[in-house]
N, C-alpha and C. Protein backbone atom coordinates (compact mmCIF):
# COMPACT_ATOMS: atom_id res chain seq x y z
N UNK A 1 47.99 -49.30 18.49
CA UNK A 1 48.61 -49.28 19.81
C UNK A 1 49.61 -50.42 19.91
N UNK A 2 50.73 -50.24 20.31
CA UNK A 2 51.74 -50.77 20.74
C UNK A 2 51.46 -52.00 21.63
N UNK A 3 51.33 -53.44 21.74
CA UNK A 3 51.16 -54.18 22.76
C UNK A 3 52.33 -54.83 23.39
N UNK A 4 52.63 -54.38 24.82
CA UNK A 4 53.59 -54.99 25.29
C UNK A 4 52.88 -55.91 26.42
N UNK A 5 54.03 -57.03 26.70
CA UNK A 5 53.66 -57.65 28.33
C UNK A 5 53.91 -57.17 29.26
N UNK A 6 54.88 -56.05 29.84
CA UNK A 6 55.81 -55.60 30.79
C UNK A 6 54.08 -54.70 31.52
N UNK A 7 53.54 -55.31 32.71
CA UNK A 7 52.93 -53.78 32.94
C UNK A 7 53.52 -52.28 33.65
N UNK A 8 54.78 -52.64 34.10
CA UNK A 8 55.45 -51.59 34.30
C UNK A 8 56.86 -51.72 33.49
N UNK A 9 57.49 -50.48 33.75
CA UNK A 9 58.97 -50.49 32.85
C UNK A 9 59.67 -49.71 34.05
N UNK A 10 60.74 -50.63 34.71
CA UNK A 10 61.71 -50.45 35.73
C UNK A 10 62.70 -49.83 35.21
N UNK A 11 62.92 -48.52 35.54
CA UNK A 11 64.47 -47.40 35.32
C UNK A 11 65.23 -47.60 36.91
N UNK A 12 66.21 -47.03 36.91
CA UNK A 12 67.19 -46.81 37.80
C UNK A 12 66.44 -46.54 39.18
N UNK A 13 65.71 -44.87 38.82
CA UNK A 13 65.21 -44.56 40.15
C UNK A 13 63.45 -43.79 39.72
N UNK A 14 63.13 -44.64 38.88
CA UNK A 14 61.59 -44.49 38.58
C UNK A 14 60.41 -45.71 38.29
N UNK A 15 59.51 -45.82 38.33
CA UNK A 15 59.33 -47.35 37.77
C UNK A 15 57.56 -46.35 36.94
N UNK A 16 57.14 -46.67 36.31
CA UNK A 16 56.21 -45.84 35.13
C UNK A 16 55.70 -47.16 34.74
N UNK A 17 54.13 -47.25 35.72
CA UNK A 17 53.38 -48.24 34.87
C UNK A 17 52.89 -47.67 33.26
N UNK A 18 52.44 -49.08 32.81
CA UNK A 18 51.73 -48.67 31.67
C UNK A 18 50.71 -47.33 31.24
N UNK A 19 50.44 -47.43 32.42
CA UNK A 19 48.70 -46.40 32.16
C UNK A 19 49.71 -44.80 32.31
N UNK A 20 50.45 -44.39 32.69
CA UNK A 20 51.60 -43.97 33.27
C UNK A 20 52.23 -42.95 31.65
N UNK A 21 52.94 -43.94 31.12
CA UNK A 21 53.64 -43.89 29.76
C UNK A 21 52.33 -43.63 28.47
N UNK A 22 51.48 -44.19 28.56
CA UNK A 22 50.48 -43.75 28.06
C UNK A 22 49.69 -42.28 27.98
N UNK A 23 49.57 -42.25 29.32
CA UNK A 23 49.07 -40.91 29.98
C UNK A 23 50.27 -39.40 29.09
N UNK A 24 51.63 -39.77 29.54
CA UNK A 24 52.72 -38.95 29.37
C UNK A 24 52.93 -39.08 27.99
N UNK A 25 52.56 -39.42 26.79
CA UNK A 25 51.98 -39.94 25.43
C UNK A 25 50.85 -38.97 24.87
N UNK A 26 50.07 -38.85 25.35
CA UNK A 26 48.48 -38.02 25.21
C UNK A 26 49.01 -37.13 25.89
N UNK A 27 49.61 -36.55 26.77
CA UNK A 27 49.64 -35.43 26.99
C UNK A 27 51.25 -34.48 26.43
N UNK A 28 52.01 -34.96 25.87
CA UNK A 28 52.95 -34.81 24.68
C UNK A 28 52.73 -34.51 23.11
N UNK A 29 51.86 -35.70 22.75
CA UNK A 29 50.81 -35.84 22.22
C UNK A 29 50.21 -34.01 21.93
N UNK A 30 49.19 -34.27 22.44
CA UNK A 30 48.20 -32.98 22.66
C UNK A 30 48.81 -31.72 23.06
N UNK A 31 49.88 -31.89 23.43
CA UNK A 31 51.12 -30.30 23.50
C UNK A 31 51.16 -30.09 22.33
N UNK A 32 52.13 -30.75 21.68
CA UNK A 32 52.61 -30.73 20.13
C UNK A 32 50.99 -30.42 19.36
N UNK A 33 50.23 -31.23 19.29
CA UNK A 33 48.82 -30.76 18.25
C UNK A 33 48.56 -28.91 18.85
N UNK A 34 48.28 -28.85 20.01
CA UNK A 34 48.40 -27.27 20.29
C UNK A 34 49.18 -26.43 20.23
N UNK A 35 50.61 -26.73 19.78
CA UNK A 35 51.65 -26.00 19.01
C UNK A 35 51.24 -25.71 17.21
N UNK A 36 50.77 -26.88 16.47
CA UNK A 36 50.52 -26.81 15.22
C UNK A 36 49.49 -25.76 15.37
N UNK A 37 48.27 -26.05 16.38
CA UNK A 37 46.99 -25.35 15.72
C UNK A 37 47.33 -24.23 16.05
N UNK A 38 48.15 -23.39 17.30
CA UNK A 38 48.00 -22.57 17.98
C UNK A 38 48.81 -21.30 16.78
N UNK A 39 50.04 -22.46 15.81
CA UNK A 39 50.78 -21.54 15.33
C UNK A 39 49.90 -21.60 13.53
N UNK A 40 49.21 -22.11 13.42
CA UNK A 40 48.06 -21.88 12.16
C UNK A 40 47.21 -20.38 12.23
N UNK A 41 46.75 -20.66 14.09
CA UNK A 41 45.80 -19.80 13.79
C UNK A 41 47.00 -17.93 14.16
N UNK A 42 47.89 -18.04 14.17
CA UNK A 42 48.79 -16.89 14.57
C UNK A 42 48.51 -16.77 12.72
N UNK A 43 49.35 -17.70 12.40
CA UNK A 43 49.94 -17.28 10.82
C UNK A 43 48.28 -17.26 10.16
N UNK A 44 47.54 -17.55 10.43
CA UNK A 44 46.26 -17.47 9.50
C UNK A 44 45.81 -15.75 10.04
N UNK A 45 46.49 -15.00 10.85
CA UNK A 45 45.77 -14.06 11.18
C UNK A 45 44.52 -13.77 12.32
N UNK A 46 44.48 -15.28 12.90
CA UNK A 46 43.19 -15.26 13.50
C UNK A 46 43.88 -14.99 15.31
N UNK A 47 44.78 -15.03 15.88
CA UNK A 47 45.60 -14.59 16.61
C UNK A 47 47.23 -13.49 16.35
N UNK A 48 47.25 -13.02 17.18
CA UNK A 48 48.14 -11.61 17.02
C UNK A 48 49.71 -12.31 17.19
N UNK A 49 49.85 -12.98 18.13
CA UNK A 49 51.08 -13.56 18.55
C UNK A 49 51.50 -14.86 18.96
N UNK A 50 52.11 -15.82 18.80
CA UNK A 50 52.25 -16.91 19.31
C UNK A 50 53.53 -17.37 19.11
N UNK A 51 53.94 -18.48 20.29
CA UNK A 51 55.26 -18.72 20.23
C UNK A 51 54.93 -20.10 21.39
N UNK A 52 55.32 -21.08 21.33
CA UNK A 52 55.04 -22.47 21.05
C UNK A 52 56.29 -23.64 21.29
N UNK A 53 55.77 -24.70 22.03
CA UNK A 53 56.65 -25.52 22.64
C UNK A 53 57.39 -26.68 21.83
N UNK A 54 56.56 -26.65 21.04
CA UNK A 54 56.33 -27.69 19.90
C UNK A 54 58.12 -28.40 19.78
N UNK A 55 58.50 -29.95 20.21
CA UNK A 55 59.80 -30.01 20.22
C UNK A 55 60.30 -30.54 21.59
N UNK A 56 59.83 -29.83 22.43
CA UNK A 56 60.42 -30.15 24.15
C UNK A 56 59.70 -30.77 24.53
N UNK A 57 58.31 -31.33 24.73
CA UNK A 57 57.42 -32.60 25.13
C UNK A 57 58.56 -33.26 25.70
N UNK A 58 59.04 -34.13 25.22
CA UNK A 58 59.63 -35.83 25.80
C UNK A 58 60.36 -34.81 27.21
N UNK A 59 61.49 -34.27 26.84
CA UNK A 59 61.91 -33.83 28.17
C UNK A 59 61.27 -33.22 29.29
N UNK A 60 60.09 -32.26 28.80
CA UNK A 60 59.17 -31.72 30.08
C UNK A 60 58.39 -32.98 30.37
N UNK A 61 57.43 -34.03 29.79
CA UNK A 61 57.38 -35.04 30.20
C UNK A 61 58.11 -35.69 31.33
N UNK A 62 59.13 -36.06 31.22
CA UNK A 62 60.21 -36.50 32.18
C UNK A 62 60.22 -35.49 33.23
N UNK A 63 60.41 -34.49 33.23
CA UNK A 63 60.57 -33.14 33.99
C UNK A 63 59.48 -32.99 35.09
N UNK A 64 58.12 -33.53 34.76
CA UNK A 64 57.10 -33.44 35.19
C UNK A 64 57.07 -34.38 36.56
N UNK A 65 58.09 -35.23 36.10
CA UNK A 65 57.83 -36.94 37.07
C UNK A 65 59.10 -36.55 37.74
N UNK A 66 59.62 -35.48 37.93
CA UNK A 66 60.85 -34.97 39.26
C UNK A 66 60.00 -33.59 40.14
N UNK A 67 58.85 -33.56 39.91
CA UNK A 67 58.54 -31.93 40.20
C UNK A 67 57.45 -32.54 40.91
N UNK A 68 58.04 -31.93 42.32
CA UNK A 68 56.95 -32.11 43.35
C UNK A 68 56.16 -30.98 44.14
N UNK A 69 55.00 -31.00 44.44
CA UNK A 69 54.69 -30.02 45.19
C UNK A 69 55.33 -28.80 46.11
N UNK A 70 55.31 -27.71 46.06
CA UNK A 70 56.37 -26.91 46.75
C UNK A 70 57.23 -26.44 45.97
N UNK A 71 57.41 -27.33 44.87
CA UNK A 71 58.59 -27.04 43.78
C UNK A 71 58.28 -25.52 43.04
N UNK A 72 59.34 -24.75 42.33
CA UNK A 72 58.96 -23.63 41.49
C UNK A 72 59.80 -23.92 39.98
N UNK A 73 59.10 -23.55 38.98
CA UNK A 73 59.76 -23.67 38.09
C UNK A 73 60.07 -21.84 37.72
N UNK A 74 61.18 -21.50 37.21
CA UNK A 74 61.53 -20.42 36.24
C UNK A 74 62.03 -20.68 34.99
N UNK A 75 61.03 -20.76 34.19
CA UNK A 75 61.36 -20.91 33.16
C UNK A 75 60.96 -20.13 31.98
N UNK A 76 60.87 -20.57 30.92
CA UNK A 76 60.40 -20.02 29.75
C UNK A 76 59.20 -20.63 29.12
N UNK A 77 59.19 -19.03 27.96
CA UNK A 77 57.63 -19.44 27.12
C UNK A 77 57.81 -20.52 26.38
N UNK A 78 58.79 -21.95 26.15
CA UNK A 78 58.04 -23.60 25.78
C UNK A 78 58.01 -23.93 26.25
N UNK A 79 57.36 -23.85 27.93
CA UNK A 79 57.39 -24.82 28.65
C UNK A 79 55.88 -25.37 29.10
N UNK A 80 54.94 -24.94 27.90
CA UNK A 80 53.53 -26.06 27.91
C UNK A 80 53.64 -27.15 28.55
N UNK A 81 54.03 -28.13 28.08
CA UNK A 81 53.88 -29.37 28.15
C UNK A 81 54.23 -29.52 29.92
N UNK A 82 55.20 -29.15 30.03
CA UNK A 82 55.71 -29.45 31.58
C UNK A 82 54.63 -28.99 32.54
N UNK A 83 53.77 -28.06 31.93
CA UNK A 83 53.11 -27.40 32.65
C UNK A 83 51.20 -28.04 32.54
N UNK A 84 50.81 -28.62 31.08
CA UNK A 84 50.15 -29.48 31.10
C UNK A 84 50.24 -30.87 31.74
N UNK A 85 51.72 -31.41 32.44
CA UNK A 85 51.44 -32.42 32.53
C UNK A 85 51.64 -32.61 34.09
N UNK A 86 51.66 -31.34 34.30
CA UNK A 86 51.14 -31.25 36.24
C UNK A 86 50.11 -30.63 36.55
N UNK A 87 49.22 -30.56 35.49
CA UNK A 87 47.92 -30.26 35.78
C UNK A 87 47.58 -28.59 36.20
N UNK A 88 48.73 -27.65 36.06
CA UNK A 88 48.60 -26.34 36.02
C UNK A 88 47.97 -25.60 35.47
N UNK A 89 48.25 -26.22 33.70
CA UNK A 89 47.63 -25.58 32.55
C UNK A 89 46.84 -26.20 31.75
N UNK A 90 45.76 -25.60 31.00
CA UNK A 90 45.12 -26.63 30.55
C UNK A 90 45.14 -26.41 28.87
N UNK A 91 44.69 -27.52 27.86
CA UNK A 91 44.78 -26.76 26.35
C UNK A 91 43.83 -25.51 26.63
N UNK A 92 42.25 -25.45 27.38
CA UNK A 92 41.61 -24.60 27.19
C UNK A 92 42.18 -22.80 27.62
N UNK A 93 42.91 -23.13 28.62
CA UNK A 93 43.79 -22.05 28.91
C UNK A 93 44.40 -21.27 28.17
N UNK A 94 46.12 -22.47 27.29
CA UNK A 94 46.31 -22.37 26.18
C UNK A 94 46.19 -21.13 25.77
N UNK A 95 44.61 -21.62 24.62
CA UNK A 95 44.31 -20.98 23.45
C UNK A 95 43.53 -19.61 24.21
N UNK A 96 42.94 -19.77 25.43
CA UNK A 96 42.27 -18.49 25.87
C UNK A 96 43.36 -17.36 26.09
N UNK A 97 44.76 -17.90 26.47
CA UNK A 97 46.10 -16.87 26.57
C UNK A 97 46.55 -16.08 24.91
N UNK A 98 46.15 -17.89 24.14
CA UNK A 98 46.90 -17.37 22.44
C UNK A 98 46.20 -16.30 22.25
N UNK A 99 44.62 -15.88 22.61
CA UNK A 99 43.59 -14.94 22.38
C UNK A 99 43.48 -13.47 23.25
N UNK A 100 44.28 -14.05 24.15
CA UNK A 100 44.33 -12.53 25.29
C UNK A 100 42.76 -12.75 26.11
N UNK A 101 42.59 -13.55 26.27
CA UNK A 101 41.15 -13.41 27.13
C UNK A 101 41.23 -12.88 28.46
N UNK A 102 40.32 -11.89 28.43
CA UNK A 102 40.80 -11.02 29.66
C UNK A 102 39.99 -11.64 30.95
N UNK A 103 39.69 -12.49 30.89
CA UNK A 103 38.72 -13.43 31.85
C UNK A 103 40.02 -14.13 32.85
N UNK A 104 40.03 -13.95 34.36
CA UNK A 104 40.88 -14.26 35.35
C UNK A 104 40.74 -16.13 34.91
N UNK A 105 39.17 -16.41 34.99
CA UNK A 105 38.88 -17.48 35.00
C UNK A 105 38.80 -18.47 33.63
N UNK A 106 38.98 -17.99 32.84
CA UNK A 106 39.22 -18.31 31.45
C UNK A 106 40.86 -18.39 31.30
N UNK A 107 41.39 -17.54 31.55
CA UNK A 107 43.27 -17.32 31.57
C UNK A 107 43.77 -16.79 33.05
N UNK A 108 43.57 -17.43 33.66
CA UNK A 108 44.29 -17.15 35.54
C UNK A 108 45.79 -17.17 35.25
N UNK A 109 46.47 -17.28 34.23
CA UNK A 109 48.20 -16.53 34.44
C UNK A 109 48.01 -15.40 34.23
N UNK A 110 47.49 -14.46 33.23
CA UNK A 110 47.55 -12.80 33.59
C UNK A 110 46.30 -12.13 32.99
N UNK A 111 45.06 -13.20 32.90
CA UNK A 111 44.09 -12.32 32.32
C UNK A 111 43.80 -11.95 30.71
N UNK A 112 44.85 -12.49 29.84
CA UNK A 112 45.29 -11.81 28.83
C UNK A 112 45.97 -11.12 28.76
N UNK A 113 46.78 -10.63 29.71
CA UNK A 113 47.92 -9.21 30.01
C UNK A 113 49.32 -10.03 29.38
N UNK A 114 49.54 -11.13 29.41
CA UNK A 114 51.08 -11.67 28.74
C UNK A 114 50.93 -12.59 27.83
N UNK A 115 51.92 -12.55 26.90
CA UNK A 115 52.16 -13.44 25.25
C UNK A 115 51.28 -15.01 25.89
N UNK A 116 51.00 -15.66 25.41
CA UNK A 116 50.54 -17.06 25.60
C UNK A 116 52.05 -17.90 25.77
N UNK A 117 51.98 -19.08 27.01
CA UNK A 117 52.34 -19.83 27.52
C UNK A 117 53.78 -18.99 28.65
N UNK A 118 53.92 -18.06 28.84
CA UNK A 118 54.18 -16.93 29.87
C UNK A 118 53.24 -17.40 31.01
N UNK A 119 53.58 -18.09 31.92
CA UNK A 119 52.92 -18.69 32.96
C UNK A 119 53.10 -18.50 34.45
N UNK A 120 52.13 -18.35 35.20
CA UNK A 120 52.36 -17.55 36.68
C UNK A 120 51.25 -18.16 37.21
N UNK A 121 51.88 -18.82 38.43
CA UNK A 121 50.65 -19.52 39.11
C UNK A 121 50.56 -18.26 40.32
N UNK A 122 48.94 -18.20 40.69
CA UNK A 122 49.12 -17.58 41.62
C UNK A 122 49.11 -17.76 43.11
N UNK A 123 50.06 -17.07 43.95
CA UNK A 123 50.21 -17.27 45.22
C UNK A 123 49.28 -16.21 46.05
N UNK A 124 47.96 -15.73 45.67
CA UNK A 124 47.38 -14.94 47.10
C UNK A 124 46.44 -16.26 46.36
N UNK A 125 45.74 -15.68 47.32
CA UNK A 125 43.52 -16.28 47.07
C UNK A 125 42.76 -15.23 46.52
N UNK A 126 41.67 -15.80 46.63
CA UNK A 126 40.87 -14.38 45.83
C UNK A 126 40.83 -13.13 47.19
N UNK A 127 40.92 -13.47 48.16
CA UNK A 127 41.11 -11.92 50.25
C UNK A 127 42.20 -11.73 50.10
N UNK A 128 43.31 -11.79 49.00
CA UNK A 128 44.56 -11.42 49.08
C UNK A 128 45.27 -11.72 50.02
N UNK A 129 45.13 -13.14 50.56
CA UNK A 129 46.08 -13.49 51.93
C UNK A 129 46.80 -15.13 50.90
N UNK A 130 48.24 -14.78 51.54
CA UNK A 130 49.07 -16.21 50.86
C UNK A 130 48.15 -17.89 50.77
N UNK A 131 48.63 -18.46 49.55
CA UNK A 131 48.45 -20.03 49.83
C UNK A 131 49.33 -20.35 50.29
N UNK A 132 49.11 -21.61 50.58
CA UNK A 132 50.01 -22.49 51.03
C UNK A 132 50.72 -23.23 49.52
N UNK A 133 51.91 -22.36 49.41
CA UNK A 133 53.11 -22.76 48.69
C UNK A 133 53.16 -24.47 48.28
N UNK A 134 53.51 -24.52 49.58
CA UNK A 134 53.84 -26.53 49.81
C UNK A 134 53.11 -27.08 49.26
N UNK A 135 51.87 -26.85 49.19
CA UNK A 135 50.62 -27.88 48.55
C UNK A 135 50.26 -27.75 47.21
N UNK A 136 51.31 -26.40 45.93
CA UNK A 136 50.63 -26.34 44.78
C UNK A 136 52.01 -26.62 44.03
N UNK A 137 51.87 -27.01 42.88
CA UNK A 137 53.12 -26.45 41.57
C UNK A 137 53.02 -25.36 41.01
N UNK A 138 54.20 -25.03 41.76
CA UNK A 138 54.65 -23.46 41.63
C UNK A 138 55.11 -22.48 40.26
N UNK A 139 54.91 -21.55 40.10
CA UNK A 139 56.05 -21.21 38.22
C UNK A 139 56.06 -19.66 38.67
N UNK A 140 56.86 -19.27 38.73
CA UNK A 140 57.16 -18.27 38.74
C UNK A 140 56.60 -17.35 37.33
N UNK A 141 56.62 -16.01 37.50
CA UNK A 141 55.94 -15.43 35.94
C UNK A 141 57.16 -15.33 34.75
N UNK A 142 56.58 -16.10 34.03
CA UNK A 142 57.57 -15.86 32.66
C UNK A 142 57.81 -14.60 32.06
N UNK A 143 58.72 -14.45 31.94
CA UNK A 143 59.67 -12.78 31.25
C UNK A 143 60.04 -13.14 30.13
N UNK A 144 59.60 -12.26 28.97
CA UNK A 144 60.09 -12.03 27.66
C UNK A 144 61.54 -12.13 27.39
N UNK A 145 62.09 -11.66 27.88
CA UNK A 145 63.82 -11.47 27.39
C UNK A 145 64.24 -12.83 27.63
N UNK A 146 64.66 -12.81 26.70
CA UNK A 146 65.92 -14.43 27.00
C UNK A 146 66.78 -14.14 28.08
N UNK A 147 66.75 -15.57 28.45
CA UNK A 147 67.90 -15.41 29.83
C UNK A 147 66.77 -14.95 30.89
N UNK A 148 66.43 -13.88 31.20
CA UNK A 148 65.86 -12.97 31.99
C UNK A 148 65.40 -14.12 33.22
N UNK A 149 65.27 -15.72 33.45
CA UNK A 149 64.60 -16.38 34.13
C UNK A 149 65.62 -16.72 35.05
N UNK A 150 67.09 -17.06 34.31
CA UNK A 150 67.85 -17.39 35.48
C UNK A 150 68.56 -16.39 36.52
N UNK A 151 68.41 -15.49 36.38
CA UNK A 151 69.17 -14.81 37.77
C UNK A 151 67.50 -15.04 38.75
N UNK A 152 66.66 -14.82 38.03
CA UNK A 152 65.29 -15.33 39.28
C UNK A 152 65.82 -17.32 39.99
N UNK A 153 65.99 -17.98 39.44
CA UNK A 153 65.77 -19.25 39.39
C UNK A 153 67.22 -19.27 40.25
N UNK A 154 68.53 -18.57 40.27
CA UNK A 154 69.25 -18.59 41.52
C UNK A 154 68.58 -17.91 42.60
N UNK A 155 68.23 -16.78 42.35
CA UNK A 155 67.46 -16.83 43.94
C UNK A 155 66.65 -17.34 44.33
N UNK A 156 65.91 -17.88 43.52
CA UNK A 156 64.79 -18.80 44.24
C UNK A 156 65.61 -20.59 44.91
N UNK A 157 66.45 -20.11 44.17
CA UNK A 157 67.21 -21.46 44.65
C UNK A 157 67.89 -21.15 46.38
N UNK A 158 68.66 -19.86 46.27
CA UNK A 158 69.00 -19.30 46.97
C UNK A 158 68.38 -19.35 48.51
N UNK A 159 66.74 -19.00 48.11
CA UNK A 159 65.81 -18.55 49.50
C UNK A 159 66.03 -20.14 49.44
N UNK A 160 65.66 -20.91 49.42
CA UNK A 160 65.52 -22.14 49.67
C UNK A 160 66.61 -22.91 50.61
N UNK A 161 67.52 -22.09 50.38
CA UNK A 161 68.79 -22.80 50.98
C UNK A 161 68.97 -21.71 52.55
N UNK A 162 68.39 -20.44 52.26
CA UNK A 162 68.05 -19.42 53.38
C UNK A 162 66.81 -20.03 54.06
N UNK A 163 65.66 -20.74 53.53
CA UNK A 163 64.96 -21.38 54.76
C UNK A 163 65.48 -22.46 55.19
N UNK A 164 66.70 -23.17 55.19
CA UNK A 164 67.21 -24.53 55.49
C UNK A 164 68.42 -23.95 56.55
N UNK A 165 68.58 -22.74 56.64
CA UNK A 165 70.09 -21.91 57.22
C UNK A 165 69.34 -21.23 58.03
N UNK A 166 68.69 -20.65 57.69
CA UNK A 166 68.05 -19.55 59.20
C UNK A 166 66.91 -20.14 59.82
N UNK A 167 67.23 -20.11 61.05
CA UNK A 167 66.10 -20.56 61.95
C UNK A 167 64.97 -19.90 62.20
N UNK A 168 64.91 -18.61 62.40
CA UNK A 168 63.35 -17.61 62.18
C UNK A 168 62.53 -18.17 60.84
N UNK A 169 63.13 -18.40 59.76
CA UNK A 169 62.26 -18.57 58.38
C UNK A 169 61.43 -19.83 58.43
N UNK A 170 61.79 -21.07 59.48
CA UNK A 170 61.07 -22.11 59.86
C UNK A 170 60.18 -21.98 60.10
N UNK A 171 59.20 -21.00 61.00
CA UNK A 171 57.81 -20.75 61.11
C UNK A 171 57.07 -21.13 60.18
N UNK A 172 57.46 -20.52 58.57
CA UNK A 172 57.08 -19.68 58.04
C UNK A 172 56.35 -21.25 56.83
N UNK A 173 55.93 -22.26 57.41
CA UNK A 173 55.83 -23.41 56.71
C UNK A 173 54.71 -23.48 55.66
N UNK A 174 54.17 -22.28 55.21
CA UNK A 174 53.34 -22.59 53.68
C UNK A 174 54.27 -21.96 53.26
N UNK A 175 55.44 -21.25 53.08
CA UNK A 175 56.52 -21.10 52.01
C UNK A 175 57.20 -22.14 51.60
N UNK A 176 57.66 -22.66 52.71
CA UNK A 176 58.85 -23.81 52.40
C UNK A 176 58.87 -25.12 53.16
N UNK A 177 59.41 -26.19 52.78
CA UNK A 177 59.88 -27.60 53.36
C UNK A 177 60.96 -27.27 53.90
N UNK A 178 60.81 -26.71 54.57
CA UNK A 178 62.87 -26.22 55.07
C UNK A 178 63.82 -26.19 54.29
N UNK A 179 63.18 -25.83 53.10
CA UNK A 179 64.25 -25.51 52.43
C UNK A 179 63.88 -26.46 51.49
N UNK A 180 63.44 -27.37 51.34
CA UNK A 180 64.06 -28.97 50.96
C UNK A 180 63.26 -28.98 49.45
N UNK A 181 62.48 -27.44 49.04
CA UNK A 181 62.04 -27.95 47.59
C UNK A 181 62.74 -27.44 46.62
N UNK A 182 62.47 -27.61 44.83
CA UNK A 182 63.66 -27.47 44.34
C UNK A 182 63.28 -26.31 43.24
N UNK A 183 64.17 -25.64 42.62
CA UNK A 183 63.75 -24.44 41.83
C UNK A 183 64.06 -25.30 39.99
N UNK A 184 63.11 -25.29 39.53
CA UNK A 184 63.68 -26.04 38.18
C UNK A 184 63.55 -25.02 37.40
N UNK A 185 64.81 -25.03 35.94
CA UNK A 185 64.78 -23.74 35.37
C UNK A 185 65.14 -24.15 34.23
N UNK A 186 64.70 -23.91 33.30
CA UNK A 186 64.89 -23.97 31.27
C UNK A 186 64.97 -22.64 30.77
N UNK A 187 65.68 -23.15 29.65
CA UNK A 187 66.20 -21.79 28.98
C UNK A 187 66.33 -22.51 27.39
N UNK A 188 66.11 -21.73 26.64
CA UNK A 188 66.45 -22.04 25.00
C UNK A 188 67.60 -21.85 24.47
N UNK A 189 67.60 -22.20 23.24
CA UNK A 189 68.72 -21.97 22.50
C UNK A 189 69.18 -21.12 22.48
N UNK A 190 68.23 -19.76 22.03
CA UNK A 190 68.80 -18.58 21.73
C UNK A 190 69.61 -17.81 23.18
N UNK A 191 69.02 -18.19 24.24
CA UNK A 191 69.79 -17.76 25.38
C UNK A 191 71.36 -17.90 25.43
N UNK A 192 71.36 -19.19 25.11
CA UNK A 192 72.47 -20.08 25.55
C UNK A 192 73.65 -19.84 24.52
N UNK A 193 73.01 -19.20 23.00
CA UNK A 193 74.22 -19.12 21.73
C UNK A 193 75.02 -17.83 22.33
């Protein structure tokens, strides 16, 4: 282990105690080790499909420490880590998705119904009546096709700026902060060539 004196490390517009940088370390960390094992046990045959973050840590790390409650992400299948490190997803999840476990409570993004790390938090309860938006970290459901996230991730940007413009949608306060939360969106390489 690294020993420094500094117990915090002062940026521009963040300040990240020690325990902090550590934390965001182990959980980077432990992304990447569940990329190796996850893509062993694909290529060993012992899982059908996998596809893996392994690489983007440091930036979803960072990503994690701008994403506040209310927030939605649209993004894509590497976005583990961002998603382990707001406490959404867990490794045990993970590997229960790499496996298709058809258990809600074992894999609560689709049961086993989508590729592993394809992530969807859900917005009813178990009486099928809405949560309250504002109070969770949000992800919209990940779509196979490249690209396929950002025309979602403008409209979600979109409504956001429609609950800050129309006055009826104000009621409506387990959807939105008036508008005021933010839609974060990643995309890969292959999108972008």
């Amino acid at each position: 282990m690294i020993e420094t004196k500094a117990k915090n490390v002062k940026l521009k517009s963040i300040t990240l105690t020690r325990e902090q940088i550590i934390r965001d370390y182990r959980v980077a960390y432990q992304s990447r080790q569940a990329s190796l094992i996850g893509r062993r046990e694909v290529m060993g045959g012992k899982a059908k499909f996998g596809i893996f973050g392994d690489g983007k840590e440091v930036a979803q790390v960072a990503m994690s420490h701008a994403f506040n409650k209310g927030d939605i992400r649209s993004g894509y299948y590497r976005d583990q880590t961002v998603m382990f490190a707001l406490g959404v997803h867990s490794i045990q999840e993970f590997f229960a998705q790499l496996y298709a476990h058809a258990d809600v409570e074992a894999e609560p993004f689709s049961a086993g119904r989508q590729m592993n790390s394809h992530i969807a938090t859900r917005m009813l309860d178990d009486n099928g009546r809405w949560k309250n938006l504002t109070e969770m970290y949000q992800s919209s459901a990940d779509l196979s096709p490249t690209g396929a996230q950002m025309p979602r991730l403008v409209g979600l940007g979109y409504a956001s700026k429609l609950y800050r413009e129309i006055q009826e949608l104000q009621q409506f306060t387990q959807f939105s902060k008036n508008g005021n939360e933010v839609a974060f969106g990643t995309i890969g390489n292959a999108s972008c060539a």
